[in-house]
N, C-alpha and C. Protein backbone atom coordinates (compact mmCIF):
# COMPACT_ATOMS: atom_id res chain seq x y z
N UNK A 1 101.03 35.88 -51.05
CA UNK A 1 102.09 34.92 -51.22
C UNK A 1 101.51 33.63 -51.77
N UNK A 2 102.41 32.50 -52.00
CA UNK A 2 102.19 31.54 -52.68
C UNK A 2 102.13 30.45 -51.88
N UNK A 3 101.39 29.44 -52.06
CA UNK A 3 101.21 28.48 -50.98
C UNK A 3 101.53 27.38 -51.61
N UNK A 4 102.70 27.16 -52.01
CA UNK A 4 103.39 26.05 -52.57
C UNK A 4 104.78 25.84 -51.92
N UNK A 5 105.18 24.32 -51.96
CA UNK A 5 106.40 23.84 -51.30
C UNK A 5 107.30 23.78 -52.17
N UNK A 6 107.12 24.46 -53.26
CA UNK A 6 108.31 24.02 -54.32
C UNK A 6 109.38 25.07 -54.02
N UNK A 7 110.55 24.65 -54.08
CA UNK A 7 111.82 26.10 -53.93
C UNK A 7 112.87 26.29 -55.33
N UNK A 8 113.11 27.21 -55.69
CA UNK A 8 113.87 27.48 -56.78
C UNK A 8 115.13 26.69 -56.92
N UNK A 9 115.72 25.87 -57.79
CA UNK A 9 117.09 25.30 -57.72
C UNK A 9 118.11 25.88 -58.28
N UNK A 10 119.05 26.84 -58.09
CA UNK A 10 120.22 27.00 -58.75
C UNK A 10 121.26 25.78 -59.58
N UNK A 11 120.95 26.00 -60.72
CA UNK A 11 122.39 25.36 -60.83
C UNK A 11 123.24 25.56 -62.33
N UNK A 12 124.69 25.68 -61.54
CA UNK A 12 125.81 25.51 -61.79
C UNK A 12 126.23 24.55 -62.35
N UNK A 13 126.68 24.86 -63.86
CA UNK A 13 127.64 23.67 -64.53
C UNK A 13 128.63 23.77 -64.70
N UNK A 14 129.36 24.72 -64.51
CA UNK A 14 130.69 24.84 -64.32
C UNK A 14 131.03 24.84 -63.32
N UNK A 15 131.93 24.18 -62.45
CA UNK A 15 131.95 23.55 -60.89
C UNK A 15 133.27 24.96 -60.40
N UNK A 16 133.41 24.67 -59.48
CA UNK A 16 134.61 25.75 -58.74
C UNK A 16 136.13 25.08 -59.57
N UNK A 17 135.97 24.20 -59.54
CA UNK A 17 136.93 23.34 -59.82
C UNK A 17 137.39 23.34 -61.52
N UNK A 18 136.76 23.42 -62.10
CA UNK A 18 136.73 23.75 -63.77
C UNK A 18 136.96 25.36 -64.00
N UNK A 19 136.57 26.19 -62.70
CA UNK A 19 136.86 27.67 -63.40
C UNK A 19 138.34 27.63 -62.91
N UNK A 20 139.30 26.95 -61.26
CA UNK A 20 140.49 26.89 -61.10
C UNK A 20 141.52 26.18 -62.12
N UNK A 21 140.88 25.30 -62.69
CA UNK A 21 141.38 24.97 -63.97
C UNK A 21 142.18 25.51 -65.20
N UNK A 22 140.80 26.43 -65.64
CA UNK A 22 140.87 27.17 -66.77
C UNK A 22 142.34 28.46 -65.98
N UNK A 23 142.27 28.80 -64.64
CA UNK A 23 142.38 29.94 -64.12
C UNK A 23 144.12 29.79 -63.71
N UNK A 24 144.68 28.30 -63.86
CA UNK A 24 145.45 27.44 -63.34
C UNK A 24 146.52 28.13 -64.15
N UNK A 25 147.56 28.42 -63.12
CA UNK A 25 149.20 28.55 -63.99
C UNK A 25 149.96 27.56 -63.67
N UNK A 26 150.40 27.08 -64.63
CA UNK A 26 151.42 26.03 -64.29
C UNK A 26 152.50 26.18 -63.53
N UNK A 27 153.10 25.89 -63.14
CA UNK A 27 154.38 25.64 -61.82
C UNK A 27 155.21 25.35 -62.59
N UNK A 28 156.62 26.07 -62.75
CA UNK A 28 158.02 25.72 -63.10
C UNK A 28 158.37 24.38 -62.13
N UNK A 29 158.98 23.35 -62.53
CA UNK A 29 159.40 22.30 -62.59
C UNK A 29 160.58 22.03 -63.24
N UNK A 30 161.44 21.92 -62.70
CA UNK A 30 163.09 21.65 -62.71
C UNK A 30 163.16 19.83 -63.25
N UNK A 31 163.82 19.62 -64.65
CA UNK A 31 163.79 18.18 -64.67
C UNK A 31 164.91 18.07 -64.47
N UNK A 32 165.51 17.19 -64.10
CA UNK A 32 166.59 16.10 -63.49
C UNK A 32 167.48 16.29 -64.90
N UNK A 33 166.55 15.71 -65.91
CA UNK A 33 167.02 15.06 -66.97
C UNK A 33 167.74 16.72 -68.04
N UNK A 34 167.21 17.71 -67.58
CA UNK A 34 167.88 18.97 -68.38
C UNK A 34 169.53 18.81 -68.38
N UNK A 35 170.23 18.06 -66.80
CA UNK A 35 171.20 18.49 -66.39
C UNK A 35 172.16 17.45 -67.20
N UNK A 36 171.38 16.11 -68.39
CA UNK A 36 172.25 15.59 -69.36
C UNK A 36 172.58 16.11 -70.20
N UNK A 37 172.25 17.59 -70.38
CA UNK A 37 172.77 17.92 -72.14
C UNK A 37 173.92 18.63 -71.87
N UNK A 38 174.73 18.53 -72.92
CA UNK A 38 175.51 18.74 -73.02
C UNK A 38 176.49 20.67 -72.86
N UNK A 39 175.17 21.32 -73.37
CA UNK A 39 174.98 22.15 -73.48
C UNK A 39 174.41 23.05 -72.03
N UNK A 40 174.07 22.29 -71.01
CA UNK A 40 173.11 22.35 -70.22
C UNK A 40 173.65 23.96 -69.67
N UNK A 41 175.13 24.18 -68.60
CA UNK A 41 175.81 24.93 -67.89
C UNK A 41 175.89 26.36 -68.98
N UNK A 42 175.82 26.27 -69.84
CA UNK A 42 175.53 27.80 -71.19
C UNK A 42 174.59 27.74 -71.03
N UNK A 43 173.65 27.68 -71.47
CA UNK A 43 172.23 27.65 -71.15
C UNK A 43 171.50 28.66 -70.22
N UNK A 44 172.21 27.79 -69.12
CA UNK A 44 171.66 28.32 -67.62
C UNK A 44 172.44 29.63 -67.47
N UNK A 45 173.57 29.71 -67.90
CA UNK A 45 174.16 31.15 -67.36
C UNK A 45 173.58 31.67 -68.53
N UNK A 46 173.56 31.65 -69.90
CA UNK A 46 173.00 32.60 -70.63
C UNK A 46 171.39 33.26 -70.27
N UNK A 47 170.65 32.25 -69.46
CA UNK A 47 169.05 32.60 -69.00
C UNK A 47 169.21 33.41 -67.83
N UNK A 48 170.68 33.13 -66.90
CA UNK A 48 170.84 33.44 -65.58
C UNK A 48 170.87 34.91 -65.63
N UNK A 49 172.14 35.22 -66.82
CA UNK A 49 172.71 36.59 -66.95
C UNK A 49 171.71 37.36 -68.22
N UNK A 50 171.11 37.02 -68.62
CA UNK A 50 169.87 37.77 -69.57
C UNK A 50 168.73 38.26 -68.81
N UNK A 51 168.69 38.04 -67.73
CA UNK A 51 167.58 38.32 -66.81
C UNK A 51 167.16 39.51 -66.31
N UNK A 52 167.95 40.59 -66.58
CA UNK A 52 167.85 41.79 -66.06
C UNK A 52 168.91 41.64 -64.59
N UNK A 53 168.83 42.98 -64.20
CA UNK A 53 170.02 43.49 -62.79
C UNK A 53 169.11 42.57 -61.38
N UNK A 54 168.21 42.57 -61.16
CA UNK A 54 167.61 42.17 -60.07
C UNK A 54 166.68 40.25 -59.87
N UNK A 55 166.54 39.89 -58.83
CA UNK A 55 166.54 38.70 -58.51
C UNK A 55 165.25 38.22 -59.02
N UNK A 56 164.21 39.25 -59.04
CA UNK A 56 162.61 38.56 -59.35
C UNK A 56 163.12 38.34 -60.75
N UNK A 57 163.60 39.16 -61.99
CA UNK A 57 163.68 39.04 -62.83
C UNK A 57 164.44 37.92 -63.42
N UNK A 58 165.29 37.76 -62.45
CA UNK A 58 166.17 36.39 -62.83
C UNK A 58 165.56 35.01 -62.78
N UNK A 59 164.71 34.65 -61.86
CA UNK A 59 163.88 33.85 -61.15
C UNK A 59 163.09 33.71 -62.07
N UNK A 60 162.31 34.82 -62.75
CA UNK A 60 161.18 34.96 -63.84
C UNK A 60 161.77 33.98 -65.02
N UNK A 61 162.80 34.46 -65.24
CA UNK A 61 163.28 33.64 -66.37
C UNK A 61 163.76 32.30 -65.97
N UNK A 62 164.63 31.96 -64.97
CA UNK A 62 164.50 30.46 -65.24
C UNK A 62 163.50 29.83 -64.86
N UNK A 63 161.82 30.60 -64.38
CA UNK A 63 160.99 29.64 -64.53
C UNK A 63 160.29 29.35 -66.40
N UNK A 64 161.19 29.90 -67.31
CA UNK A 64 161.01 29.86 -68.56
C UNK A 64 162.19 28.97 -68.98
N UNK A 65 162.78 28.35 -68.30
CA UNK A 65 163.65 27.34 -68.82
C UNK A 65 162.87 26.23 -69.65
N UNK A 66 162.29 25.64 -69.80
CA UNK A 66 161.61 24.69 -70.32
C UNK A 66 161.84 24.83 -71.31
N UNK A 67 161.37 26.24 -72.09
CA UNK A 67 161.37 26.37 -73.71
C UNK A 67 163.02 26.15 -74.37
N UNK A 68 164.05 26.22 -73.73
CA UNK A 68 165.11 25.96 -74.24
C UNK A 68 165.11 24.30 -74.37
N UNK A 69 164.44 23.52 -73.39
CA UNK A 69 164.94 21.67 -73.03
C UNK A 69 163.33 21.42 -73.98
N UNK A 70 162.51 21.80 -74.94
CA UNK A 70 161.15 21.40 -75.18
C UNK A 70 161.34 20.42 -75.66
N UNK A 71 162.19 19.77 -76.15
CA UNK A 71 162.78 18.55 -77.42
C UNK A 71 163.11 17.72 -76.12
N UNK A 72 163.29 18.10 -74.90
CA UNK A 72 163.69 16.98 -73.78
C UNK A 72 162.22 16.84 -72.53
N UNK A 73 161.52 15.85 -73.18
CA UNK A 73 160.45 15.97 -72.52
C UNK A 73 160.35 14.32 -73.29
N UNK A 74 159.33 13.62 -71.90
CA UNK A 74 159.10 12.29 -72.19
C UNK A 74 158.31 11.82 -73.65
N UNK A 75 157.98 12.75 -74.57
CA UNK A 75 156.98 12.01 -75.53
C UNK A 75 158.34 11.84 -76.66
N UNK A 76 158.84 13.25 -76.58
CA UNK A 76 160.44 13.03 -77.81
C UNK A 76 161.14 12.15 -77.44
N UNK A 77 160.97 11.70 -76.26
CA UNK A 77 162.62 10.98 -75.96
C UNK A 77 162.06 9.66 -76.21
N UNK A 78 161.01 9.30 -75.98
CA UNK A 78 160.28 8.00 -76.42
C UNK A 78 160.50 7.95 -77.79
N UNK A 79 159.79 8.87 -78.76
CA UNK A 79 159.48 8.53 -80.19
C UNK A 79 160.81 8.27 -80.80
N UNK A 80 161.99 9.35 -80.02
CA UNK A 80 163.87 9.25 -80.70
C UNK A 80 164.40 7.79 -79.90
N UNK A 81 163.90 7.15 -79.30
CA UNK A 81 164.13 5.92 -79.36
C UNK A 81 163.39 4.85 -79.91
N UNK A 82 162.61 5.01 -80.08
CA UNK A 82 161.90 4.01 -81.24
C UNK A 82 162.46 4.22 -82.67
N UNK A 83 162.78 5.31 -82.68
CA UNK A 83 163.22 5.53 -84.20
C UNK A 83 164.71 5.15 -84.07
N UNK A 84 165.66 5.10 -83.34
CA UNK A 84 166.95 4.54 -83.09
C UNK A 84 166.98 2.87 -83.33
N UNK A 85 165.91 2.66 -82.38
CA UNK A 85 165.81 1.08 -82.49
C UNK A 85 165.34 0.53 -83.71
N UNK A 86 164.77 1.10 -84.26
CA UNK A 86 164.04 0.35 -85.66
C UNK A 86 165.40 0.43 -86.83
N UNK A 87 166.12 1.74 -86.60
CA UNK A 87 167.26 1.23 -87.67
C UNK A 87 168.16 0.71 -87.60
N UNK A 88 168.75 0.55 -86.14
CA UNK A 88 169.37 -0.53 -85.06
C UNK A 88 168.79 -1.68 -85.47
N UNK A 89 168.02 -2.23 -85.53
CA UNK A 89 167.34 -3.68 -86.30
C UNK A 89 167.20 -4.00 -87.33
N UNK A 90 166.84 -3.04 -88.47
CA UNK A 90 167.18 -2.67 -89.72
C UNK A 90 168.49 -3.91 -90.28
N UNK A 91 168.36 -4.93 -90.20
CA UNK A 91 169.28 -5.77 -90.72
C UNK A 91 169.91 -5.34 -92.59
N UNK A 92 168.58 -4.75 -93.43
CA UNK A 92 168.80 -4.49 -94.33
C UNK A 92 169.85 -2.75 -94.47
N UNK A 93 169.79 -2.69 -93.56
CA UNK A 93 170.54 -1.41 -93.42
C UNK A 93 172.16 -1.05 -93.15
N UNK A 94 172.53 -2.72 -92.85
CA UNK A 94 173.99 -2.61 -91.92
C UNK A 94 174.86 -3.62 -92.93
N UNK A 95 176.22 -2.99 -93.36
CA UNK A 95 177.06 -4.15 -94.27
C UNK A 95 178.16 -4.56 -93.05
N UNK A 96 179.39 -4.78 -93.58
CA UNK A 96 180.06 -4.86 -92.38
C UNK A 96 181.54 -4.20 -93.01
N UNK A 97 181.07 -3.12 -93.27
CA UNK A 97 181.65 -1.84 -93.43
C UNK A 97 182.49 -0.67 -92.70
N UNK A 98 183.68 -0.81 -92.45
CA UNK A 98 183.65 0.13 -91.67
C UNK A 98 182.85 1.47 -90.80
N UNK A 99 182.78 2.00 -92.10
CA UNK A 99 181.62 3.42 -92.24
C UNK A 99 180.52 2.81 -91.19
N UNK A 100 179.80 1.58 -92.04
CA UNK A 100 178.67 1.13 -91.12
C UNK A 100 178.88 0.60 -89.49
N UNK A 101 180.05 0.16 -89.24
CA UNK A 101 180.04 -0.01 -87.67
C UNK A 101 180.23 1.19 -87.10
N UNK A 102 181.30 2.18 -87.11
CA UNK A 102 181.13 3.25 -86.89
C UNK A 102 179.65 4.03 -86.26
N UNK A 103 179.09 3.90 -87.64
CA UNK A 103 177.65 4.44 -87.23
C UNK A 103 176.76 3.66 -86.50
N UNK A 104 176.88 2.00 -86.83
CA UNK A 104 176.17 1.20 -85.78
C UNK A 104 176.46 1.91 -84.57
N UNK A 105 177.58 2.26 -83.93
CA UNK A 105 178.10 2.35 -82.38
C UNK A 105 177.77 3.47 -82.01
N UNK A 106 177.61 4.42 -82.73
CA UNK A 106 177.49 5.85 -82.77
C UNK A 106 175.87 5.70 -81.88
N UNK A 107 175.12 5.32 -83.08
CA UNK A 107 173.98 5.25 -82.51
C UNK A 107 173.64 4.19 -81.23
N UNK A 108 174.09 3.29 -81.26
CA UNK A 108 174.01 2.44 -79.96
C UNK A 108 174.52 3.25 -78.60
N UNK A 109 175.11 4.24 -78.87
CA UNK A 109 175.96 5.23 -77.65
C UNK A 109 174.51 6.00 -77.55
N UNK A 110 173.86 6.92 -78.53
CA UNK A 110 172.57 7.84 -78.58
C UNK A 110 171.69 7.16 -77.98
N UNK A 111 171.26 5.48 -78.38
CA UNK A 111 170.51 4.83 -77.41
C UNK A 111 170.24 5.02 -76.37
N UNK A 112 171.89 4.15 -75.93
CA UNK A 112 172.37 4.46 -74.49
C UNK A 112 171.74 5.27 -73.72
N UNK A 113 172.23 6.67 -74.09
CA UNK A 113 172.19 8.30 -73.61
C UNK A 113 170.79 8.86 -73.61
N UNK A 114 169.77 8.11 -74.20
CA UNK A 114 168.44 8.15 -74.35
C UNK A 114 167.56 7.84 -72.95
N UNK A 115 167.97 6.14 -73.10
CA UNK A 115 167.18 5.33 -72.52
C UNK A 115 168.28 5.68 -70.73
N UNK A 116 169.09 6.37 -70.86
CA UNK A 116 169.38 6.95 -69.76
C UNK A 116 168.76 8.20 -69.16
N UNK A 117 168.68 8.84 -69.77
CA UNK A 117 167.58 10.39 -69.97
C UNK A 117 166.22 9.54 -69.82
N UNK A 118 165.70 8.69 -69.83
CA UNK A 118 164.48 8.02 -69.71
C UNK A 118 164.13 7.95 -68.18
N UNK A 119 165.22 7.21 -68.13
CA UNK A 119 165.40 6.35 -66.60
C UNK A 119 165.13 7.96 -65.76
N UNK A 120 166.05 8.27 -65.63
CA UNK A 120 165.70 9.49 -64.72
C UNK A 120 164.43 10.55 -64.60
N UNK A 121 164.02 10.24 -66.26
CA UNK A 121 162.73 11.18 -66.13
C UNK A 121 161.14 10.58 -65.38
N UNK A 122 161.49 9.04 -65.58
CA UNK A 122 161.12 8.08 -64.72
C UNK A 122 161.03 8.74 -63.26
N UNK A 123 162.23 8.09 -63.12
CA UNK A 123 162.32 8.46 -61.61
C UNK A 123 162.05 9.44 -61.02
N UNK A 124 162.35 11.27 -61.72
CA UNK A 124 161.86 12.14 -60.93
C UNK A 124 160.36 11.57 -60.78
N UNK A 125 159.65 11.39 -62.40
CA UNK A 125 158.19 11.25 -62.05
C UNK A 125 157.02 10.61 -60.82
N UNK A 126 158.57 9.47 -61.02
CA UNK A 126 157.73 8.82 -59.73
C UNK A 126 157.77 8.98 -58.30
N UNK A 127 159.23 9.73 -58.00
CA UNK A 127 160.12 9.83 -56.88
C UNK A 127 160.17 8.88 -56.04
N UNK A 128 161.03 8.27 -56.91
CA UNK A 128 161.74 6.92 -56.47
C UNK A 128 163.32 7.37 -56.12
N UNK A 129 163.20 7.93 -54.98
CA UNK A 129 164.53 8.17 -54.70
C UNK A 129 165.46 6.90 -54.51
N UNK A 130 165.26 6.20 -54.24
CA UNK A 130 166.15 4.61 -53.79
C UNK A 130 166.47 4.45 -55.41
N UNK A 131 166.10 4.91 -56.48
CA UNK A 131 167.21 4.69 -57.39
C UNK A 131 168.15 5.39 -57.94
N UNK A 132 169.28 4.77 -57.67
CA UNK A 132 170.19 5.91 -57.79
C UNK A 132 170.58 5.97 -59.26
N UNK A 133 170.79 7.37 -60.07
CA UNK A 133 171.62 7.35 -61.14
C UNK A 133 172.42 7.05 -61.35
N UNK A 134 173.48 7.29 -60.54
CA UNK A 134 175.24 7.15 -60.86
C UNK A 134 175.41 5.62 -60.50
N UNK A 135 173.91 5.14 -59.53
CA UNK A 135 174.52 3.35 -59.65
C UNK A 135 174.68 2.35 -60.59
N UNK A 136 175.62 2.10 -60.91
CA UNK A 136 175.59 1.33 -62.16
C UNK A 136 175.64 -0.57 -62.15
């Protein structure tokens, strides 16, 4: 045998934590904010009743709801209001035109309906329950 104090070191660069990572399925997550569209109640029964005869299968699919709301997620709803507001300011853009108020209001309503869809996606995020939606 060897008459040395030295001992072999293992090591690991990929931690436990980086292989649960890679290994990680995401969790269906229900947003708040799906239940503004307009469209929302078709949707859900068309995913509900496409699901096959039995309950896992149904379940399976609305944890695939997302891909129908992908356009309703915080980075679009940001960028479709910046782009609202910039032609909303757009002074060179507005006469005082019928046609043009019309559409001024049109879009000031889309704002609206935006920066409302905001608020809530907010709030689930943070779960701030003490704010209420419907309080106005």
């Amino acid at each position: 045998m060897y008459d040395s104090d030295h001992a072999p070191i293992l090591i690991d660069l990929e931690s436990d934590f980086m292989r649960a990572q890679k290994k990680r399925i995401r969790l269906f997550c229900f947003e708040e904010a799906w239940t503004k569209e307009t469209n929302f109640d078709d949707i859900v029964r068309n995913v509900w009743n496409g699901g096959g005869c039995n309950l896992p299968d149904k379940i399976n699919g609305m944890q695939h709801l997302d891909n129908s709301f992908e356009n309703m997620n915080m980075g679009s709803i940001k960028k479709e209001i910046k782009r609202i507001e910039k032609i909303l300011n757009d002074t060179n853009m507005w006469s005082s035109t019928h046609a043009d108020l019309v559409r001024f209001k049109t879009l000031e309503k889309q704002l609206d309906d935006l920066l409302k869809t905001e608020e809530v996606m907010w709030r689930q995020c943070s779960r701030a329950v003490w704010l209420k939606e419907e309080n106005k």
